[in-house]
PDB file of N, CA and C in Angstrom:
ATOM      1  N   UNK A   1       0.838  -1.176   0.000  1.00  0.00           N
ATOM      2  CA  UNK A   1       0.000   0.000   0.000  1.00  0.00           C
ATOM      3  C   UNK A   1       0.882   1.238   0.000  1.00  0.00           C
ATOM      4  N   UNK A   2       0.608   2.142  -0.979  1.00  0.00           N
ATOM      5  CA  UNK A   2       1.612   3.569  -0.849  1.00  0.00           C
ATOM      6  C   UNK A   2       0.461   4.784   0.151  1.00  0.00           C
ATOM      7  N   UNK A   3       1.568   5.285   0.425  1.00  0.00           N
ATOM      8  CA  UNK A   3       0.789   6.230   1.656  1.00  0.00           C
ATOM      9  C   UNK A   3       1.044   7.529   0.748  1.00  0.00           C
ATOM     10  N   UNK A   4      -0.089   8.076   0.490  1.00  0.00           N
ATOM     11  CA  UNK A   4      -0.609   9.088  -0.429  1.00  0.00           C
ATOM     12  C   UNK A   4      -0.877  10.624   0.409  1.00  0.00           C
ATOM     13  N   UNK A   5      -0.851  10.454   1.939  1.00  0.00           N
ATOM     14  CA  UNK A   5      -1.200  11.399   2.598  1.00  0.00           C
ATOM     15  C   UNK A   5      -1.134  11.425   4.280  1.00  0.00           C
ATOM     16  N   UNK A   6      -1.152  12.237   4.996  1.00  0.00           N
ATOM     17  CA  UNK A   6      -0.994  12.287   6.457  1.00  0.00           C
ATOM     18  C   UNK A   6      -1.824  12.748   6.911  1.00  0.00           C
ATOM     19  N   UNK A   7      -2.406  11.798   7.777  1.00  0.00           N
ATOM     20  CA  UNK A   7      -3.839  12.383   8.937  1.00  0.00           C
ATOM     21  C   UNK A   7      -3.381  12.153  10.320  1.00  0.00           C
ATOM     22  N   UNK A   8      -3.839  13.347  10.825  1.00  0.00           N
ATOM     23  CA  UNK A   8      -3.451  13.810  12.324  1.00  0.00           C
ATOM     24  C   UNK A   8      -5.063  13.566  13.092  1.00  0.00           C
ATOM     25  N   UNK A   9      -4.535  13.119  14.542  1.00  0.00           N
ATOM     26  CA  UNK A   9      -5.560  12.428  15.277  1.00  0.00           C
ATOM     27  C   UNK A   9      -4.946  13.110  16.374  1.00  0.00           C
ATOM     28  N   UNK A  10      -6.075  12.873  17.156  1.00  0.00           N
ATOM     29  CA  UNK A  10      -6.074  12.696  18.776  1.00  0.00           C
ATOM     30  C   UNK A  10      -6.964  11.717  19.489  1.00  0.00           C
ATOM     31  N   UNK A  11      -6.534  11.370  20.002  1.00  0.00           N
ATOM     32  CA  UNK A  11      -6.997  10.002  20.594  1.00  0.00           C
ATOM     33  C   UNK A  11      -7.164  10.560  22.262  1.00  0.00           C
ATOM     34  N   UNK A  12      -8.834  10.524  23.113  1.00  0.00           N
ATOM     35  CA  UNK A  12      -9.037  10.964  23.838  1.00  0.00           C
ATOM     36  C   UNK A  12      -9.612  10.008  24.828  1.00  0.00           C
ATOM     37  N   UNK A  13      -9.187   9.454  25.632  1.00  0.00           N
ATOM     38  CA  UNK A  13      -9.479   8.130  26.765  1.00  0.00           C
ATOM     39  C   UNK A  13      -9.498   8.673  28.189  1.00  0.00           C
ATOM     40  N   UNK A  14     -10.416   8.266  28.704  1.00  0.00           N
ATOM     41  CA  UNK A  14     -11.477   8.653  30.192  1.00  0.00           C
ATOM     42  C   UNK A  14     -11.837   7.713  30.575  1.00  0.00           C
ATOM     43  N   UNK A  15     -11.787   7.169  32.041  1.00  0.00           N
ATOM     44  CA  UNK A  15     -12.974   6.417  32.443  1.00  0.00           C
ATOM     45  C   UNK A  15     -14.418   5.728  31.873  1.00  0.00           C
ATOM     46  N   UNK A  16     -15.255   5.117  31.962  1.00  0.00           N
ATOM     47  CA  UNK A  16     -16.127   4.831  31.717  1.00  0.00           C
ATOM     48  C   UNK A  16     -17.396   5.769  32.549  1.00  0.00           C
ATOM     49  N   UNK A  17     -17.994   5.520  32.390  1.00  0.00           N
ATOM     50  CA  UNK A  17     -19.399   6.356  32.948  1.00  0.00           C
ATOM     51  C   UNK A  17     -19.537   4.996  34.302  1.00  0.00           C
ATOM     52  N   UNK A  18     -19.332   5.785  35.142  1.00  0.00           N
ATOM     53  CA  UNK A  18     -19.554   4.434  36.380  1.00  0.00           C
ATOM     54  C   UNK A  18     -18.665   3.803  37.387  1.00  0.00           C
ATOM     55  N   UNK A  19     -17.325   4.220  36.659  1.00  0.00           N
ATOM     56  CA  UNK A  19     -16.003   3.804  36.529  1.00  0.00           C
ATOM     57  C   UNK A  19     -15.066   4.736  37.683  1.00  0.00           C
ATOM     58  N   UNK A  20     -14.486   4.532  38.841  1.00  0.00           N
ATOM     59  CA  UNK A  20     -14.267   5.408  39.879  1.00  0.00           C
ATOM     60  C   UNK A  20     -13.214   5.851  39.110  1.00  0.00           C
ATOM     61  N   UNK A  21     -12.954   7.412  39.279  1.00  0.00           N
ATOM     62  CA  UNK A  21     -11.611   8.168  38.962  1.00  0.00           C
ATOM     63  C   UNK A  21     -11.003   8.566  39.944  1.00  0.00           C
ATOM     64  N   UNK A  22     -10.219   8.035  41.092  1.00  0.00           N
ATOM     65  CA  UNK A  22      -9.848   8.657  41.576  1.00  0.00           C
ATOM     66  C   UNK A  22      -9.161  10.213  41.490  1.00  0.00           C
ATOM     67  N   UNK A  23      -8.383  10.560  40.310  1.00  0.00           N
ATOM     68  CA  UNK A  23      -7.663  11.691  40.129  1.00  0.00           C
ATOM     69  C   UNK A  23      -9.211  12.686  39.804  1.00  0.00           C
ATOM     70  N   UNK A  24     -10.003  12.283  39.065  1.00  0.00           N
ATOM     71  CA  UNK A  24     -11.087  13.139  39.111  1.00  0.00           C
ATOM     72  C   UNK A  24     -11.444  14.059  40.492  1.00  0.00           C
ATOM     73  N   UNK A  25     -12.016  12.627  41.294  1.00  0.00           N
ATOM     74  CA  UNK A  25     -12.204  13.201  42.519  1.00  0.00           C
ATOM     75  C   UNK A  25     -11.502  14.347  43.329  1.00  0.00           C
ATOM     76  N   UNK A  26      -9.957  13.692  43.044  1.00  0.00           N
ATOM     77  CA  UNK A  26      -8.985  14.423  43.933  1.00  0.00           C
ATOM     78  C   UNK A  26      -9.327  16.122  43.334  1.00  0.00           C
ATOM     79  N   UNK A  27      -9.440  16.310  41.590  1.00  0.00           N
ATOM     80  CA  UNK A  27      -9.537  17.422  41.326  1.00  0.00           C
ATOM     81  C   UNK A  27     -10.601  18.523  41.829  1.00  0.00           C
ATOM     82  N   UNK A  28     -11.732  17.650  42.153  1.00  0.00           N
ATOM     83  CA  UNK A  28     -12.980  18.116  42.809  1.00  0.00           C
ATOM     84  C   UNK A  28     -12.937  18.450  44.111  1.00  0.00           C
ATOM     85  N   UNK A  29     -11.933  17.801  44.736  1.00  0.00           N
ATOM     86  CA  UNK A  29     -12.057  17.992  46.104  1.00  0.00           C
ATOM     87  C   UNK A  29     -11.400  19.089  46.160  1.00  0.00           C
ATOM     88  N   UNK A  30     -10.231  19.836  45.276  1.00  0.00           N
ATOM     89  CA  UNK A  30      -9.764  20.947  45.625  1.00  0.00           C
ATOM     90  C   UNK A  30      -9.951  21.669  45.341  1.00  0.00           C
ATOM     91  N   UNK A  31     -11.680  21.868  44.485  1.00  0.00           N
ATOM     92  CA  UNK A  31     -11.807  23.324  44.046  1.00  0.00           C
ATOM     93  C   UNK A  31     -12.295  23.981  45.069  1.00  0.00           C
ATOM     94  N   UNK A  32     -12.442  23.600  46.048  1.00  0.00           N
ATOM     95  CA  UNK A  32     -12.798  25.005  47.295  1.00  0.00           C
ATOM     96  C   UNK A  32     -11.862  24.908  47.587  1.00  0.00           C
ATOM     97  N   UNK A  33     -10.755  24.435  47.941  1.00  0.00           N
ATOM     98  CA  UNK A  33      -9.238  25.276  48.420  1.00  0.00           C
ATOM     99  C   UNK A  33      -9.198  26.198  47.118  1.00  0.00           C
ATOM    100  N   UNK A  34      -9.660  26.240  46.058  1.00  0.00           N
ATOM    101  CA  UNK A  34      -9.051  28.051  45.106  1.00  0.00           C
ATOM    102  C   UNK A  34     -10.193  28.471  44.988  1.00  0.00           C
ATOM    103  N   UNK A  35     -11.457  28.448  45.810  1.00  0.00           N
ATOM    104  CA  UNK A  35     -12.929  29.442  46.005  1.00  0.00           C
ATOM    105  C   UNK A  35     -13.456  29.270  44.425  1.00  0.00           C
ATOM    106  N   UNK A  36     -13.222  27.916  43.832  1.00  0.00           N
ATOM    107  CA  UNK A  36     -13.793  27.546  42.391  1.00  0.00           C
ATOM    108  C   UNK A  36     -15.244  27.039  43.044  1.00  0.00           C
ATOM    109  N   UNK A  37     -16.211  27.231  42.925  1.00  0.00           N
ATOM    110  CA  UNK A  37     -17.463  26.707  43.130  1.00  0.00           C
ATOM    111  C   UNK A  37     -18.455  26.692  41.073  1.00  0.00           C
ATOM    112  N   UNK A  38     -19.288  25.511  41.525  1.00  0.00           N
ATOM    113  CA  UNK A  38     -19.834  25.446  40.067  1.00  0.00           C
ATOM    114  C   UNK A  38     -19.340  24.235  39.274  1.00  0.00           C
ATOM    115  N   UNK A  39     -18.347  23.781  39.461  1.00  0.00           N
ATOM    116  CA  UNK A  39     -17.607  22.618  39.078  1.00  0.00           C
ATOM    117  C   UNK A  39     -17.731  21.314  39.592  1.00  0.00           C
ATOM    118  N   UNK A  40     -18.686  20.078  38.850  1.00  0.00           N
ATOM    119  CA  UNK A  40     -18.665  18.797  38.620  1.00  0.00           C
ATOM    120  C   UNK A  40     -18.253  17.919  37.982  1.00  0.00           C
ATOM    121  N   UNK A  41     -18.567  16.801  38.541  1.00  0.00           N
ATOM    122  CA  UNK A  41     -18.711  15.512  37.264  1.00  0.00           C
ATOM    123  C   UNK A  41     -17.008  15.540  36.846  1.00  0.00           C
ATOM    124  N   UNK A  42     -15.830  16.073  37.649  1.00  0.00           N
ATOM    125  CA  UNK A  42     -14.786  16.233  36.430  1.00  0.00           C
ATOM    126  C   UNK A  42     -13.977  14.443  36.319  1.00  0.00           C
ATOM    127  N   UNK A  43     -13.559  14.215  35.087  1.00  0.00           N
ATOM    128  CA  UNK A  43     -13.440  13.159  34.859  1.00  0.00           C
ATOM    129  C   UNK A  43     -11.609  13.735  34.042  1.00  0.00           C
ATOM    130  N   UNK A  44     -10.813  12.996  34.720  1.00  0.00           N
ATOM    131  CA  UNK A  44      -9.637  12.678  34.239  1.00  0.00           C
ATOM    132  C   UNK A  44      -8.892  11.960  33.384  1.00  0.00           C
ATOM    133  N   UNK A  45      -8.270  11.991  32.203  1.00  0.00           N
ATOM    134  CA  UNK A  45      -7.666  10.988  31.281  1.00  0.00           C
ATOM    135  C   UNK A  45      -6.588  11.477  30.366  1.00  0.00           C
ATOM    136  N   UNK A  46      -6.435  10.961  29.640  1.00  0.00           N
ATOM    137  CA  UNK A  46      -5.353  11.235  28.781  1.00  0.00           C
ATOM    138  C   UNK A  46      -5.616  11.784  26.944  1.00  0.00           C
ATOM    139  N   UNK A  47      -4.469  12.357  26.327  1.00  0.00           N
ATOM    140  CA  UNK A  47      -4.620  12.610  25.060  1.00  0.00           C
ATOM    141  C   UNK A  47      -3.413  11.838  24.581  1.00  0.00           C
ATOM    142  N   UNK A  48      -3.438  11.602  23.391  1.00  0.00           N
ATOM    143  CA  UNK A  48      -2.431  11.268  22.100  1.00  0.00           C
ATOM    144  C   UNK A  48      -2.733  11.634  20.882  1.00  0.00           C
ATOM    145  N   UNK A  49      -2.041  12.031  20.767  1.00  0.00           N
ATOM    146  CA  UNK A  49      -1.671  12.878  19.339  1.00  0.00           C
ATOM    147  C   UNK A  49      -0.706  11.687  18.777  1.00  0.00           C
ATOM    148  N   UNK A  50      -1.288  11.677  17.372  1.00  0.00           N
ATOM    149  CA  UNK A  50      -0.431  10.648  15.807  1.00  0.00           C
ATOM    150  C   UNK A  50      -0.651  11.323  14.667  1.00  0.00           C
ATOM    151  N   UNK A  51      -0.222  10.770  13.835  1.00  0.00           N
ATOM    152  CA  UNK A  51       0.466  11.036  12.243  1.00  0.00           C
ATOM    153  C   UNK A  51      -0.088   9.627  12.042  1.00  0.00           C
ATOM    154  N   UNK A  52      -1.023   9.317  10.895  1.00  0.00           N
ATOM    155  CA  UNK A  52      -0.947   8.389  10.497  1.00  0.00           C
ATOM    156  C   UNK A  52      -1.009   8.854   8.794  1.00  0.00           C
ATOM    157  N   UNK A  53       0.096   7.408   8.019  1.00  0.00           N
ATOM    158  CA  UNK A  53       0.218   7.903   6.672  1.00  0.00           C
ATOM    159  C   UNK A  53      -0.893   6.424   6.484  1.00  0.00           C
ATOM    160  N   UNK A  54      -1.523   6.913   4.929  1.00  0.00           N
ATOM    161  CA  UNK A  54      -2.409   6.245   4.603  1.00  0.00           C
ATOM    162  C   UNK A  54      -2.526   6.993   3.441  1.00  0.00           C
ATOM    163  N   UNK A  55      -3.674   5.637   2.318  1.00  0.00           N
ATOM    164  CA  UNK A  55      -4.049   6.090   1.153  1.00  0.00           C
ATOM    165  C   UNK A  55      -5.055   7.113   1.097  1.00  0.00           C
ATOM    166  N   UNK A  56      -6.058   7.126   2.101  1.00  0.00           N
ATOM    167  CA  UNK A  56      -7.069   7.717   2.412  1.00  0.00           C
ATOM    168  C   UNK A  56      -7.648   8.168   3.895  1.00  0.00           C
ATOM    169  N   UNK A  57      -8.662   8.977   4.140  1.00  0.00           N
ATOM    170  CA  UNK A  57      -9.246   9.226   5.479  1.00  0.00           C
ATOM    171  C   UNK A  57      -9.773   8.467   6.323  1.00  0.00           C
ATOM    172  N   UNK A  58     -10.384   7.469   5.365  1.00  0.00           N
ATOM    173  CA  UNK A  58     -10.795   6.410   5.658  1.00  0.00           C
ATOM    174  C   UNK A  58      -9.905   4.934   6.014  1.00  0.00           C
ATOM    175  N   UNK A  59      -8.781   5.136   5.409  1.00  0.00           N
ATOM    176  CA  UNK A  59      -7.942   4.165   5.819  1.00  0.00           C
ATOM    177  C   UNK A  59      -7.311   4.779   6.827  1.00  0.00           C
ATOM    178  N   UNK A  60      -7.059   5.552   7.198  1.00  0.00           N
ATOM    179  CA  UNK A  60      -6.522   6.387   8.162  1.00  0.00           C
ATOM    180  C   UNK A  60      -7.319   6.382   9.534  1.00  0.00           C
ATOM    181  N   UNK A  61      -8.672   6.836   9.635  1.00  0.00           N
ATOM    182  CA  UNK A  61      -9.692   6.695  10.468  1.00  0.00           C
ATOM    183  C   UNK A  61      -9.163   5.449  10.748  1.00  0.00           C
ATOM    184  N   UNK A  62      -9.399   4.233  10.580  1.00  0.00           N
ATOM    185  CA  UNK A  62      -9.347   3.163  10.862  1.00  0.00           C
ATOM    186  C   UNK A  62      -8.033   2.563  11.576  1.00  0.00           C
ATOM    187  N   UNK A  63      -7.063   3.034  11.165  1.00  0.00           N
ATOM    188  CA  UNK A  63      -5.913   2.895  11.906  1.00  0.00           C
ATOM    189  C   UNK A  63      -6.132   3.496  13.162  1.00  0.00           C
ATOM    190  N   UNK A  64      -6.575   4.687  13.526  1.00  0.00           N
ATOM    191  CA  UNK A  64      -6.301   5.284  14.521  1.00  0.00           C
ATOM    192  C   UNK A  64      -7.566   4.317  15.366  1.00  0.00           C
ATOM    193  N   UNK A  65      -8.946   4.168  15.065  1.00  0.00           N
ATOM    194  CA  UNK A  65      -9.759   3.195  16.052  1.00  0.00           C
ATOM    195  C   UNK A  65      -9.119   2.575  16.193  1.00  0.00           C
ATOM    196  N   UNK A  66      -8.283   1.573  15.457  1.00  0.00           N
ATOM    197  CA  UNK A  66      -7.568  -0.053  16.159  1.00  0.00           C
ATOM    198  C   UNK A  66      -6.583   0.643  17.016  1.00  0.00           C
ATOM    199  N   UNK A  67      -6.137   1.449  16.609  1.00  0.00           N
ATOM    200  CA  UNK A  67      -5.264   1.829  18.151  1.00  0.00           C
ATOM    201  C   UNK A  67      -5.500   2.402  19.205  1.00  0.00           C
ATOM    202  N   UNK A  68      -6.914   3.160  19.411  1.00  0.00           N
ATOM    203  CA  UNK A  68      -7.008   3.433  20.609  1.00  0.00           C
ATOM    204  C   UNK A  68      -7.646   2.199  20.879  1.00  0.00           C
ATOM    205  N   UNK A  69      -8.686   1.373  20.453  1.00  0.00           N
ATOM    206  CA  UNK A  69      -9.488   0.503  20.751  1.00  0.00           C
ATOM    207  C   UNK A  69      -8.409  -0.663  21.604  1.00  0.00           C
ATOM    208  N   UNK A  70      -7.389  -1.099  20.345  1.00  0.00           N
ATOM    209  CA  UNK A  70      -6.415  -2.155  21.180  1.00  0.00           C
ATOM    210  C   UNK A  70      -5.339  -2.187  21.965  1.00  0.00           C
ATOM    211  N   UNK A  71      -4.700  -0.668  21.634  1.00  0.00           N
ATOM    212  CA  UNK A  71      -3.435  -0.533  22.362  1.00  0.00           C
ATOM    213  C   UNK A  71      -3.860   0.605  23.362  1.00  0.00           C
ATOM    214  N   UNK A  72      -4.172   1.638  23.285  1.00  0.00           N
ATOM    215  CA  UNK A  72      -4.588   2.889  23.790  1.00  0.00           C
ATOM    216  C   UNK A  72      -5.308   2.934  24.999  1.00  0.00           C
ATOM    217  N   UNK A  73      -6.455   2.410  24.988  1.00  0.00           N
ATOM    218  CA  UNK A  73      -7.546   2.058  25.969  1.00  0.00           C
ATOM    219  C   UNK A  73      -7.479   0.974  26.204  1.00  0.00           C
ATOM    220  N   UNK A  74      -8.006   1.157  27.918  1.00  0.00           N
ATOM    221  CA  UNK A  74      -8.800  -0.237  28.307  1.00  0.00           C
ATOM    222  C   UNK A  74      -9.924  -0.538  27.893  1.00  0.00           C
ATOM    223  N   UNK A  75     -11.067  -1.311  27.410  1.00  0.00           N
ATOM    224  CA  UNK A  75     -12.174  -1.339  26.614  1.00  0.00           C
ATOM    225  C   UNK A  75     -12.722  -1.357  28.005  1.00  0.00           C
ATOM    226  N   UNK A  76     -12.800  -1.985  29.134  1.00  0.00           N
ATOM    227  CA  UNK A  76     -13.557  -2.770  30.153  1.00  0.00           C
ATOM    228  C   UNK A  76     -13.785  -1.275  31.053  1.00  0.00           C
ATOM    229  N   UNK A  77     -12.653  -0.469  31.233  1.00  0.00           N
ATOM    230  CA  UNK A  77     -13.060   0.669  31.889  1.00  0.00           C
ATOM    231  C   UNK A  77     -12.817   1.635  31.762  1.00  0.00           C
ATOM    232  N   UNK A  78     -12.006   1.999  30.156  1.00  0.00           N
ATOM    233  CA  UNK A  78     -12.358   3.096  29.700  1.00  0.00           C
ATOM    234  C   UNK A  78     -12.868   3.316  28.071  1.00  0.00           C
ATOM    235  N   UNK A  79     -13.156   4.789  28.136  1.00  0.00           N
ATOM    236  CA  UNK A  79     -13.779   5.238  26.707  1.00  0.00           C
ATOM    237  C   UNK A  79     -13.397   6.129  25.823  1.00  0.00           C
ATOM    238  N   UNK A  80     -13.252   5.882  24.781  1.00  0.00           N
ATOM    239  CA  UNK A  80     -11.798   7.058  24.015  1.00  0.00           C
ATOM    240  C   UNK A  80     -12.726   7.715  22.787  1.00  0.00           C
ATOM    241  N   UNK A  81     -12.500   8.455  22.701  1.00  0.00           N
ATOM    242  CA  UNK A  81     -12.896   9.426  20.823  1.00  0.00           C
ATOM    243  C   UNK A  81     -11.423   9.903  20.314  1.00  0.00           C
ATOM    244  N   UNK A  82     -11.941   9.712  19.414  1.00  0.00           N
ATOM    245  CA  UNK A  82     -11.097  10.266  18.058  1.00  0.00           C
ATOM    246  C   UNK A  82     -11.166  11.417  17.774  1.00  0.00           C
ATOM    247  N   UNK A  83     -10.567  12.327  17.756  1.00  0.00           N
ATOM    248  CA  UNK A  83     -10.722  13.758  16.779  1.00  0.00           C
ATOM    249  C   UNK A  83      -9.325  13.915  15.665  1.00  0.00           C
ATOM    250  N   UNK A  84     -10.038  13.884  15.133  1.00  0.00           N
ATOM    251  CA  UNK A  84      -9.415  14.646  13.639  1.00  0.00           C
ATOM    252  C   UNK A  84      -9.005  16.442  13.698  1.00  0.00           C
ATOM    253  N   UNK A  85      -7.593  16.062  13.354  1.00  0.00           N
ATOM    254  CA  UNK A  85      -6.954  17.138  13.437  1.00  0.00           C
ATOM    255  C   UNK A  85      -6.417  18.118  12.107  1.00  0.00           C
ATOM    256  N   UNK A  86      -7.183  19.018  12.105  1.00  0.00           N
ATOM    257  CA  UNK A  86      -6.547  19.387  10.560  1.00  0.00           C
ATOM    258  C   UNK A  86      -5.775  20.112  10.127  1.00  0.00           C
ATOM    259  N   UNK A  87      -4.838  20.001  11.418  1.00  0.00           N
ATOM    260  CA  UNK A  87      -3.317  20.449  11.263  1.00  0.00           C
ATOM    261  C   UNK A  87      -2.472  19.505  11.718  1.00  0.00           C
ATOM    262  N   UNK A  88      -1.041  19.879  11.218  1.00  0.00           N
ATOM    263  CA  UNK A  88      -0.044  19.116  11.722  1.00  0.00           C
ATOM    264  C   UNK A  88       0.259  18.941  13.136  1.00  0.00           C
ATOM    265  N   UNK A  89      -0.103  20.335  14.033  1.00  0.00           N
ATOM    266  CA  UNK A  89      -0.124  20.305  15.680  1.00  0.00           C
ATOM    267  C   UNK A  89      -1.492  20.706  15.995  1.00  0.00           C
ATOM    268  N   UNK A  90      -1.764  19.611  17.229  1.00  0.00           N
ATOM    269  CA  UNK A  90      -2.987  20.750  18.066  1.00  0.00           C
ATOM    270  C   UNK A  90      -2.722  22.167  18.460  1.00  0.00           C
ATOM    271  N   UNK A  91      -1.652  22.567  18.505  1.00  0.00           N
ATOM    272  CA  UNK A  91      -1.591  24.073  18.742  1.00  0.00           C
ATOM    273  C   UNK A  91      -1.711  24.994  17.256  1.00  0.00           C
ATOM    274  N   UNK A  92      -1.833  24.196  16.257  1.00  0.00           N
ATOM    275  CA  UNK A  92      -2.137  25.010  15.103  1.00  0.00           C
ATOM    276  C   UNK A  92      -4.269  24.924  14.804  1.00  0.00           C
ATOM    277  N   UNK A  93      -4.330  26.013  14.393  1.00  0.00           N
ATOM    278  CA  UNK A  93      -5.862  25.608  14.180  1.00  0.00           C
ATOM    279  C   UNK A  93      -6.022  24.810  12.748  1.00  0.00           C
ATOM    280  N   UNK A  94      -7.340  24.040  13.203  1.00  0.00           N
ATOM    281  CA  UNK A  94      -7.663  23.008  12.336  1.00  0.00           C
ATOM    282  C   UNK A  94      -9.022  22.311  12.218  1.00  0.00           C
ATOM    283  N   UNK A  95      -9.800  21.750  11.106  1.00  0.00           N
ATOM    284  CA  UNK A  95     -10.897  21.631  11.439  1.00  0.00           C
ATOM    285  C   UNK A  95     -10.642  20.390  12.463  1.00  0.00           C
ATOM    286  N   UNK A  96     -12.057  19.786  13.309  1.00  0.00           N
ATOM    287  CA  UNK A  96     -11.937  18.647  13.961  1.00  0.00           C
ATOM    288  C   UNK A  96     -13.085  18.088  14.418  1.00  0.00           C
ATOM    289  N   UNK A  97     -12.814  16.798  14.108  1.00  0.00           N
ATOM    290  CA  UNK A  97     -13.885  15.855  14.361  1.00  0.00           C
ATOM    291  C   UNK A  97     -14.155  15.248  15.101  1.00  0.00           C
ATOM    292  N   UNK A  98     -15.320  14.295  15.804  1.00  0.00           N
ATOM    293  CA  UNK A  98     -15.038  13.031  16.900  1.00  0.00           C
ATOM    294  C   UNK A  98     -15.905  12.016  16.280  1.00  0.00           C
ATOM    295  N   UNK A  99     -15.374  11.386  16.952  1.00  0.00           N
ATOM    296  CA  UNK A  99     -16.105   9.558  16.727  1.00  0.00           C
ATOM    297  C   UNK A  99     -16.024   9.066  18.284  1.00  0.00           C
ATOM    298  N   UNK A 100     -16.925   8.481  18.869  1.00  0.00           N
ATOM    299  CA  UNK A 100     -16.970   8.087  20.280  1.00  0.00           C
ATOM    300  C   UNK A 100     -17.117   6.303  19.847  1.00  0.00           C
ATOM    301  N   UNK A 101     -16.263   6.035  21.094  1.00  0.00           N
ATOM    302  CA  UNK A 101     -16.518   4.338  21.287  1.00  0.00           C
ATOM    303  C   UNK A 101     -16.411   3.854  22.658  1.00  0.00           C
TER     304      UNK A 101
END
């Protein structure tokens, strides 16, 4: 397969809905030590950012699910989306997408 093009991802993994976070919590518990009031529900996780080369968006998309799905995430207790990045860095602007699983 020749790789015709480069698609940029982010790969976004959290807890499950149900799923204890501890670091969540911890974040919650300290918003009244900085007089933050108004703030719930916060849920803690990680990002990754890739380059994937591929013929298409679609072959591309697909690379990036099998990797958060198999390597990235835990399936059992956590939950990741995809966004599409339509720049080379997240610090550049770009359009962007999600896909939830």
């Amino acid at each position: 397969m020749s790789a015709d093009a480069s698609f940029r991802y982010a790969v976004n993994v959290t807890p499950k809905d149900g799923i204890l976070d501890p670091q969540g919590r911890a974040v919650e518990g300290s918003l009244g030590h900085l007089g933050i009031a108004g703030v719930r529900d916060v849920r803690v996780g990680r990002r990754v950012e890739l380059t994937v080369d591929a013929v298409d968006e679609t072959a591309a998309r697909a690379v990036a699910e099998r990797l958060a799905g198999e390597l990235l995430s835990n399936p059992l207790i956590e939950a990741f989306t995809i966004e599409a990045l339509g720049a080379t860095s997240s610090t550049r602007s770009g359009t962007r997408s999600e896909i939830r699983a």
